[in-house]
PDB file of N, CA and C in Angstrom:
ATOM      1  N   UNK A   1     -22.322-114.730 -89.098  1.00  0.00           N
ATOM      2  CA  UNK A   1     -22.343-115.282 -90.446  1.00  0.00           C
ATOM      3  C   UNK A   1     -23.555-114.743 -91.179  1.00  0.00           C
ATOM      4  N   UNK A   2     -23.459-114.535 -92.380  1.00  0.00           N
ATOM      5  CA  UNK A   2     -24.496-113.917 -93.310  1.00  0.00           C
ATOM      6  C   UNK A   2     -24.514-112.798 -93.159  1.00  0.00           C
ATOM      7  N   UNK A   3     -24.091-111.923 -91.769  1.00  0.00           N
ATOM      8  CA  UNK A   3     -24.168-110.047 -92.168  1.00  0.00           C
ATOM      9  C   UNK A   3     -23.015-109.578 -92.926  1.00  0.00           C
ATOM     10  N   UNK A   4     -21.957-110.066 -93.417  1.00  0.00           N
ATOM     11  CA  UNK A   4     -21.022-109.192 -93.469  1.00  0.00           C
ATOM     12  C   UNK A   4     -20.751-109.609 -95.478  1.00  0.00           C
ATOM     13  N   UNK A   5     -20.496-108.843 -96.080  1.00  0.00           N
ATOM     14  CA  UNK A   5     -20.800-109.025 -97.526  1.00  0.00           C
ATOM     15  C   UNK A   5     -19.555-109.933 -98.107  1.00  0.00           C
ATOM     16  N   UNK A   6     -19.702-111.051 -99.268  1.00  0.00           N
ATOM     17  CA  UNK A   6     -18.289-111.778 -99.219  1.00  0.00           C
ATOM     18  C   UNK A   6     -17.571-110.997 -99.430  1.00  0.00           C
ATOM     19  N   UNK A   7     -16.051-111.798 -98.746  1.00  0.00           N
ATOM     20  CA  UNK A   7     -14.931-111.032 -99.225  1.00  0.00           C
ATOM     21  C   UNK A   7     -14.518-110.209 -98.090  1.00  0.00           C
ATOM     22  N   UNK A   8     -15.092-110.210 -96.996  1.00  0.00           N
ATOM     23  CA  UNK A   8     -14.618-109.263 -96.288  1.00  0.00           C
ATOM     24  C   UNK A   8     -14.151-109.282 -94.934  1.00  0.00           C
ATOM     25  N   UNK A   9     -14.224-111.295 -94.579  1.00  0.00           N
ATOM     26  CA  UNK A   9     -14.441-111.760 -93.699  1.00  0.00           C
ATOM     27  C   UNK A   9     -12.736-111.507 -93.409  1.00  0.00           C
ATOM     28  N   UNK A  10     -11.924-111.346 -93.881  1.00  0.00           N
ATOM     29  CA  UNK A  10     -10.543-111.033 -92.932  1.00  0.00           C
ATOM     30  C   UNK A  10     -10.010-109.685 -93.059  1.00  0.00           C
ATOM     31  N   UNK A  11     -11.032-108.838 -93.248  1.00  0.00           N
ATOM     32  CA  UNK A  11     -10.536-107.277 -93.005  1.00  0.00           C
ATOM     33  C   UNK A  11     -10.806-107.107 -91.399  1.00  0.00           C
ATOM     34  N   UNK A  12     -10.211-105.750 -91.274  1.00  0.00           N
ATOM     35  CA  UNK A  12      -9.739-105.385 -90.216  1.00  0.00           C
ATOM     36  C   UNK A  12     -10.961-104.348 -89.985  1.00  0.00           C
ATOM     37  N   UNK A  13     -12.102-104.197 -88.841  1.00  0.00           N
ATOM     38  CA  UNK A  13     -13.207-103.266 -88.609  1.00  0.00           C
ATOM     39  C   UNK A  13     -12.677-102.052 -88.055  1.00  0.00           C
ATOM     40  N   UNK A  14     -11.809-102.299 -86.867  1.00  0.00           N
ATOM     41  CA  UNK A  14     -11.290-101.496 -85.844  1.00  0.00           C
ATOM     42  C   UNK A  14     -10.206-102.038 -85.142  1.00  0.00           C
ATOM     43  N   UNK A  15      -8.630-100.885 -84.753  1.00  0.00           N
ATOM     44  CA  UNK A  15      -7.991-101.909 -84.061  1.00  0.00           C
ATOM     45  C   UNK A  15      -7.535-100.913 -83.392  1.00  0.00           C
ATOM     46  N   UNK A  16      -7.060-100.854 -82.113  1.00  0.00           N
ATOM     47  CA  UNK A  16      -6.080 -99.712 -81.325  1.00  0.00           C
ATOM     48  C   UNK A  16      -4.992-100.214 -80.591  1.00  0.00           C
ATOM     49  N   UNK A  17      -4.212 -99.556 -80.555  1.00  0.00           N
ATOM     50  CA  UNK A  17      -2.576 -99.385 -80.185  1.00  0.00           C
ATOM     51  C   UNK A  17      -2.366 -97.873 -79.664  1.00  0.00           C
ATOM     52  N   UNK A  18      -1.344 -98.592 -78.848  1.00  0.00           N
ATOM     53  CA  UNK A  18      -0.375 -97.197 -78.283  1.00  0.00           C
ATOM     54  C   UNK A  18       0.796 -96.938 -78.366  1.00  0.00           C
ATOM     55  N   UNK A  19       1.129 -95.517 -78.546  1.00  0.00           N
ATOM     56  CA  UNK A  19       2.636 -95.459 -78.519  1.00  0.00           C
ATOM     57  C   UNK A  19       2.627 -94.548 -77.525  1.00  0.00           C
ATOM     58  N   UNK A  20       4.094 -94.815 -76.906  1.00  0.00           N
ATOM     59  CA  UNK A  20       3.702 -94.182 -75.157  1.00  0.00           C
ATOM     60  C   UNK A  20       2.151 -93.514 -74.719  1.00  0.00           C
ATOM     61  N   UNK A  21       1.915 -92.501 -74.555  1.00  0.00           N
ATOM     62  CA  UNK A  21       0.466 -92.136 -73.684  1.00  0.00           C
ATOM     63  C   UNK A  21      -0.356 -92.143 -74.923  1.00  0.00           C
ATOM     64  N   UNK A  22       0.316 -92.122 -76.419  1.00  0.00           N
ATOM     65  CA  UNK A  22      -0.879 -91.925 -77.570  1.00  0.00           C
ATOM     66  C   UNK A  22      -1.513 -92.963 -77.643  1.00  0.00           C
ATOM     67  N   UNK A  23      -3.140 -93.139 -78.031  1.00  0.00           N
ATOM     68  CA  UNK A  23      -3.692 -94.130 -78.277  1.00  0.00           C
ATOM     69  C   UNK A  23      -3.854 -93.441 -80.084  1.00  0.00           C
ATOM     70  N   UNK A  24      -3.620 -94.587 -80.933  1.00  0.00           N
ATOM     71  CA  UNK A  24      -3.609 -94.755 -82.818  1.00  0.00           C
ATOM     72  C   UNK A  24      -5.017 -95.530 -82.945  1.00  0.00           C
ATOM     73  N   UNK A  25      -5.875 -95.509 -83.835  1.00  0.00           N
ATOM     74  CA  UNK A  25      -6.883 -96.463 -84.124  1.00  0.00           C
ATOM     75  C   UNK A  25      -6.605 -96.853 -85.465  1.00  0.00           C
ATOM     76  N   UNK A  26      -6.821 -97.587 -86.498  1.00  0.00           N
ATOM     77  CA  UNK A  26      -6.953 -97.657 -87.460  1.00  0.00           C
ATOM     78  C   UNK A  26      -8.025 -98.901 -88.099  1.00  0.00           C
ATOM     79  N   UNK A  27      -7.939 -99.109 -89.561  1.00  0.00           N
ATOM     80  CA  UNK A  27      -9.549-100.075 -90.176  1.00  0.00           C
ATOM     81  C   UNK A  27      -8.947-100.136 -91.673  1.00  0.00           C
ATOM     82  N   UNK A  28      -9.576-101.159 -92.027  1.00  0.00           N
ATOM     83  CA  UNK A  28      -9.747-101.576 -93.675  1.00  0.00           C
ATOM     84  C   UNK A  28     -10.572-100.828 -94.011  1.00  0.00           C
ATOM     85  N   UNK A  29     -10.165-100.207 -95.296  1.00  0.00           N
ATOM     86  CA  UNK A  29     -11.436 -99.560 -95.748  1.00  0.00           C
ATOM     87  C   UNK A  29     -12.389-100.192 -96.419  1.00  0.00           C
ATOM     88  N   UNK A  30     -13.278-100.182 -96.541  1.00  0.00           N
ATOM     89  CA  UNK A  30     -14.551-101.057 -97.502  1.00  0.00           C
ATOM     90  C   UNK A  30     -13.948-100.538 -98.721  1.00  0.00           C
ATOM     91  N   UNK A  31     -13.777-101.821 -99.573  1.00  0.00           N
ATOM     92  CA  UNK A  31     -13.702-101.458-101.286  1.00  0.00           C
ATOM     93  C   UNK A  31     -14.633-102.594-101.726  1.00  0.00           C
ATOM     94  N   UNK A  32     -14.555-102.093-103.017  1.00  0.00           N
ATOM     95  CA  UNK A  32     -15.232-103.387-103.859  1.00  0.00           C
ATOM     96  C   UNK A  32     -14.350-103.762-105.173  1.00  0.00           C
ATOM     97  N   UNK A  33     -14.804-104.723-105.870  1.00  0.00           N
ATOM     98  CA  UNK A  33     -14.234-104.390-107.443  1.00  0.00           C
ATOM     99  C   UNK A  33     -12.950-105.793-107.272  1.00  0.00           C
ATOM    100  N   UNK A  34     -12.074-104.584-107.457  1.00  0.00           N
ATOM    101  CA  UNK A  34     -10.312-105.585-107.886  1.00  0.00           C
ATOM    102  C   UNK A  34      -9.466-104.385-106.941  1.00  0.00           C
ATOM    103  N   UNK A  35      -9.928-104.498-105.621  1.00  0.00           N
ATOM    104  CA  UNK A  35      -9.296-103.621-104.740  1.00  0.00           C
ATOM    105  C   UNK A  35      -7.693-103.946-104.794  1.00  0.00           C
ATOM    106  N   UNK A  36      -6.997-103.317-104.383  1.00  0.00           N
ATOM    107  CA  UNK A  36      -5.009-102.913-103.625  1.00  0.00           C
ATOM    108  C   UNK A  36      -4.705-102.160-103.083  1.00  0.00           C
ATOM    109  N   UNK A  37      -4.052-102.789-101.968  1.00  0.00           N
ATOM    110  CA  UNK A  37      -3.319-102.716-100.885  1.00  0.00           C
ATOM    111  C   UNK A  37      -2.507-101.152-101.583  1.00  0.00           C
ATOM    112  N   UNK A  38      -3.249-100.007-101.045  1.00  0.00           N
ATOM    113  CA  UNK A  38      -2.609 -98.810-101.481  1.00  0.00           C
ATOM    114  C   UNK A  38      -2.574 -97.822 -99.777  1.00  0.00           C
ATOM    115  N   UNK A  39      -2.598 -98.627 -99.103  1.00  0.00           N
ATOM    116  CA  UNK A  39      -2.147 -97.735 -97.474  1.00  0.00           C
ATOM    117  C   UNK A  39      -3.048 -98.353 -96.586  1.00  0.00           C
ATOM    118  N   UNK A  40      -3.533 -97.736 -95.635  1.00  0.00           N
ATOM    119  CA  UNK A  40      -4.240 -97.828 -94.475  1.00  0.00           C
ATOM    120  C   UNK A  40      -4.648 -96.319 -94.306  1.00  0.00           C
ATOM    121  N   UNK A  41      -5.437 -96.561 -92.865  1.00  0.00           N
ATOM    122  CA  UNK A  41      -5.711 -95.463 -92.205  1.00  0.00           C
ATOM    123  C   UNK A  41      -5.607 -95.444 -90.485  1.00  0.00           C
ATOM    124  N   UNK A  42      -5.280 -94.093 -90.175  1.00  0.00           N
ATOM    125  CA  UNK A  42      -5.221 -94.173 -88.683  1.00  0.00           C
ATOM    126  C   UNK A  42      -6.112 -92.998 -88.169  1.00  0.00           C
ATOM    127  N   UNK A  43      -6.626 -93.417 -87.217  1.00  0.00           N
ATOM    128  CA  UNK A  43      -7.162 -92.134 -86.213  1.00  0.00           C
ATOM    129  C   UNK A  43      -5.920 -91.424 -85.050  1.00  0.00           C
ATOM    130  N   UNK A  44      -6.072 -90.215 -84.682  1.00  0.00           N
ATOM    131  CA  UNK A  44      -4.934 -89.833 -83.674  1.00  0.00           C
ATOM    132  C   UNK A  44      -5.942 -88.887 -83.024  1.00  0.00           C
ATOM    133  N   UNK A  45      -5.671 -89.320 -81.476  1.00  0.00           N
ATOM    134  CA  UNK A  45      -6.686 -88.774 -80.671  1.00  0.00           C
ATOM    135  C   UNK A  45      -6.059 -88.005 -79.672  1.00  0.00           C
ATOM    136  N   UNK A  46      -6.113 -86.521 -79.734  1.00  0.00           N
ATOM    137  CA  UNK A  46      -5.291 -85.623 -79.540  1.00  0.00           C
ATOM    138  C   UNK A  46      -6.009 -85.548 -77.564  1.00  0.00           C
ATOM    139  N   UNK A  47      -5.428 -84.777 -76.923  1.00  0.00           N
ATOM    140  CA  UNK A  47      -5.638 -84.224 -75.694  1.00  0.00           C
ATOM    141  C   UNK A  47      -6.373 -83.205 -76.121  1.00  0.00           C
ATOM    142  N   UNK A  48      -6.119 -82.366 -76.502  1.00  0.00           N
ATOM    143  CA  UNK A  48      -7.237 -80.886 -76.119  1.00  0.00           C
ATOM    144  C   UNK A  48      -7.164 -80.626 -77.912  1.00  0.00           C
ATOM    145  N   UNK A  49      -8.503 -79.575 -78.672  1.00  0.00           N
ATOM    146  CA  UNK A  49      -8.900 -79.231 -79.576  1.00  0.00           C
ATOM    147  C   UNK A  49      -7.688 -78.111 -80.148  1.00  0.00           C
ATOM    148  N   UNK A  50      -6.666 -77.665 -78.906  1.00  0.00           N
ATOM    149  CA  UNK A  50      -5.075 -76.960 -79.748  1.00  0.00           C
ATOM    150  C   UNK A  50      -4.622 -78.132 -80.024  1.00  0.00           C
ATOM    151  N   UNK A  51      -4.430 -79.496 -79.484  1.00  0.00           N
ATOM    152  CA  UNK A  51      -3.261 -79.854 -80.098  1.00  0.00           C
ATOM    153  C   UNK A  51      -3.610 -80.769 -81.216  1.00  0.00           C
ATOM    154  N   UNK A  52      -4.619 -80.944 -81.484  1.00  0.00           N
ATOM    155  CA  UNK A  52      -5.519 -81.536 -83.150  1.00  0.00           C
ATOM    156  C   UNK A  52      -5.026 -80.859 -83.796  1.00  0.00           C
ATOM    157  N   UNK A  53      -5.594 -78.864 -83.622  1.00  0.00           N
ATOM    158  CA  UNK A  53      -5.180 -77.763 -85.064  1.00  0.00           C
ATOM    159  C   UNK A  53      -4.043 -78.053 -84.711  1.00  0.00           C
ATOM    160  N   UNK A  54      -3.270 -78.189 -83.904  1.00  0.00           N
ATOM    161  CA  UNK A  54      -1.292 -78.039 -84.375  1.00  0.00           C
ATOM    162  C   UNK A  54      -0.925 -79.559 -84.964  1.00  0.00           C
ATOM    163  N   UNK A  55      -1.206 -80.735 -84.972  1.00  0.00           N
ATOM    164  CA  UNK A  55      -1.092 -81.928 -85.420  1.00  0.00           C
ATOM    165  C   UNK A  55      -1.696 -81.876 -86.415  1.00  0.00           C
ATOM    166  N   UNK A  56      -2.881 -81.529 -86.846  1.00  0.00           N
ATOM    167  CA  UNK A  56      -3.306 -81.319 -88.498  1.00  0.00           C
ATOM    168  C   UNK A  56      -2.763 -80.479 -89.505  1.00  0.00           C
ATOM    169  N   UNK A  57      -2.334 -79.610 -88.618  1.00  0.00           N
ATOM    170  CA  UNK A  57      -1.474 -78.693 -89.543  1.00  0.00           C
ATOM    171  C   UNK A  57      -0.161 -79.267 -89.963  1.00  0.00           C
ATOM    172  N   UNK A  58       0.280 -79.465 -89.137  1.00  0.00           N
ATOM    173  CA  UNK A  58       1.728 -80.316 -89.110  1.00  0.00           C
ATOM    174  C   UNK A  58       1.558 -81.560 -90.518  1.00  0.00           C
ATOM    175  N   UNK A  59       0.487 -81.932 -90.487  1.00  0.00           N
ATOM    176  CA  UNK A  59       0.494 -83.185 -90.980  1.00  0.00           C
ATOM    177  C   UNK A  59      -0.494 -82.903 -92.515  1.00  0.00           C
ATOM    178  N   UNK A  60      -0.889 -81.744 -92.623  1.00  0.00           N
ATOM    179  CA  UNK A  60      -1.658 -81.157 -93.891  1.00  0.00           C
ATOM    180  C   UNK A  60      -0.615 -80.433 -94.732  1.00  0.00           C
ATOM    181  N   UNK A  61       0.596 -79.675 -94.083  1.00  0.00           N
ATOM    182  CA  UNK A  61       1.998 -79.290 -94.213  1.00  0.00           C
ATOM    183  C   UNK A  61       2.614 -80.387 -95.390  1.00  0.00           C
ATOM    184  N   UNK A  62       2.070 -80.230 -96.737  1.00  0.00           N
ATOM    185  CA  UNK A  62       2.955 -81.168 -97.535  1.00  0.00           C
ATOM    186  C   UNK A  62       2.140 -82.531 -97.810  1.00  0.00           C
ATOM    187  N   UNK A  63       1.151 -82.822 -97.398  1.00  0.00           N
ATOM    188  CA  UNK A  63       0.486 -84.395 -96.654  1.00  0.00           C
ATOM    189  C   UNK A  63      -1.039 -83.904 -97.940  1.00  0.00           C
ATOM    190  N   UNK A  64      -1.926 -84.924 -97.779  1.00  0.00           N
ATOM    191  CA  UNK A  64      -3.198 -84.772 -98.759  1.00  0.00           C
ATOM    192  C   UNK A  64      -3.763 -84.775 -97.472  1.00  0.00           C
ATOM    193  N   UNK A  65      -4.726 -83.740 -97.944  1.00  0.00           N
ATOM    194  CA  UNK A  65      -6.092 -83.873 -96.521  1.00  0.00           C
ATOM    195  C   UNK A  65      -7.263 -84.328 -97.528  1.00  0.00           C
ATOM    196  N   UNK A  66      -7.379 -85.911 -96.852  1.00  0.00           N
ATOM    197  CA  UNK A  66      -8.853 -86.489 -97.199  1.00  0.00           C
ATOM    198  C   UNK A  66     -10.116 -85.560 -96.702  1.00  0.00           C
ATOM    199  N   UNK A  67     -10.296 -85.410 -95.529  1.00  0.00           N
ATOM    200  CA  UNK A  67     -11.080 -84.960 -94.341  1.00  0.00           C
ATOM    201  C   UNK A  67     -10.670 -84.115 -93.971  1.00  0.00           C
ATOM    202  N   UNK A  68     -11.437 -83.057 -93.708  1.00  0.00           N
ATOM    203  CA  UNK A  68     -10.886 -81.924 -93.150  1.00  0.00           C
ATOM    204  C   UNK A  68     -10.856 -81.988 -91.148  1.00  0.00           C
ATOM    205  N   UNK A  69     -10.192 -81.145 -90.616  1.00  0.00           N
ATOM    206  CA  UNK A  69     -10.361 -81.454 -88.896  1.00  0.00           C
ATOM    207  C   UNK A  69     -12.146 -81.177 -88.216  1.00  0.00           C
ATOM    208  N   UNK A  70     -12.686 -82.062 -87.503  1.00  0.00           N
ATOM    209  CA  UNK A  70     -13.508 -81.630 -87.236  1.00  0.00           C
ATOM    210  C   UNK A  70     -14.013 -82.916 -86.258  1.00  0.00           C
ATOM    211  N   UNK A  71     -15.740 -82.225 -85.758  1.00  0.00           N
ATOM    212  CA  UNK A  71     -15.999 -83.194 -85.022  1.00  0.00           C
ATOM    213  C   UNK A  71     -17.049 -84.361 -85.694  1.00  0.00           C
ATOM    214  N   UNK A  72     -16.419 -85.621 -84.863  1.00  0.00           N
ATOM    215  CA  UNK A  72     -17.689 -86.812 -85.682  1.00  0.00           C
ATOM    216  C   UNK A  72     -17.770 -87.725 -84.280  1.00  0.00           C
ATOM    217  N   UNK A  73     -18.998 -88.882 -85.187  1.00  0.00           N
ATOM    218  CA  UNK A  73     -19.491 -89.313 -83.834  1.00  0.00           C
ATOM    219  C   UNK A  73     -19.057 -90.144 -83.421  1.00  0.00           C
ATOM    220  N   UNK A  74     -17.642 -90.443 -83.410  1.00  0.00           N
ATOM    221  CA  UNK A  74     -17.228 -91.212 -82.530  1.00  0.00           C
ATOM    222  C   UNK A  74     -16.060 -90.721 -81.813  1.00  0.00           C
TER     223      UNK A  74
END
């Protein structure tokens, strides 16, 4: 109580799921203002650094790339 800024106490920080061997992550994004419900986000955590470039591509193929592929710290 008291760290987290109002308003934010029933967002979502981090959550994970699987679909068969894939593990998905996804989170609320921090907004402020007069935020809406305009999507989500997911993480997809590939096996090896080919099958990221072939899944990003696949999915940059037509799709908006926020972020480009790369490494971060988590």
């Amino acid at each position: 109580e008291g760290m987290m800024p109002p308003g934010t106490g029933h967002k979502v920080m981090h959550c994970e799921f699987m679909i068969a061997d894939t593990v998905l992550m996804g989170s609320d994004c921090h907004s402020s203002g007069s935020p809406k419900f305009q999507g989500f986000s997911l993480t997809y955590s590939p096996p090896t650094p080919a099958a990221a470039e072939k899944v990003f591509a696949a999915l940059a193929d037509g799709g908006k790339v926020d972020m480009p592929l790369g490494k971060t710290f988590w």
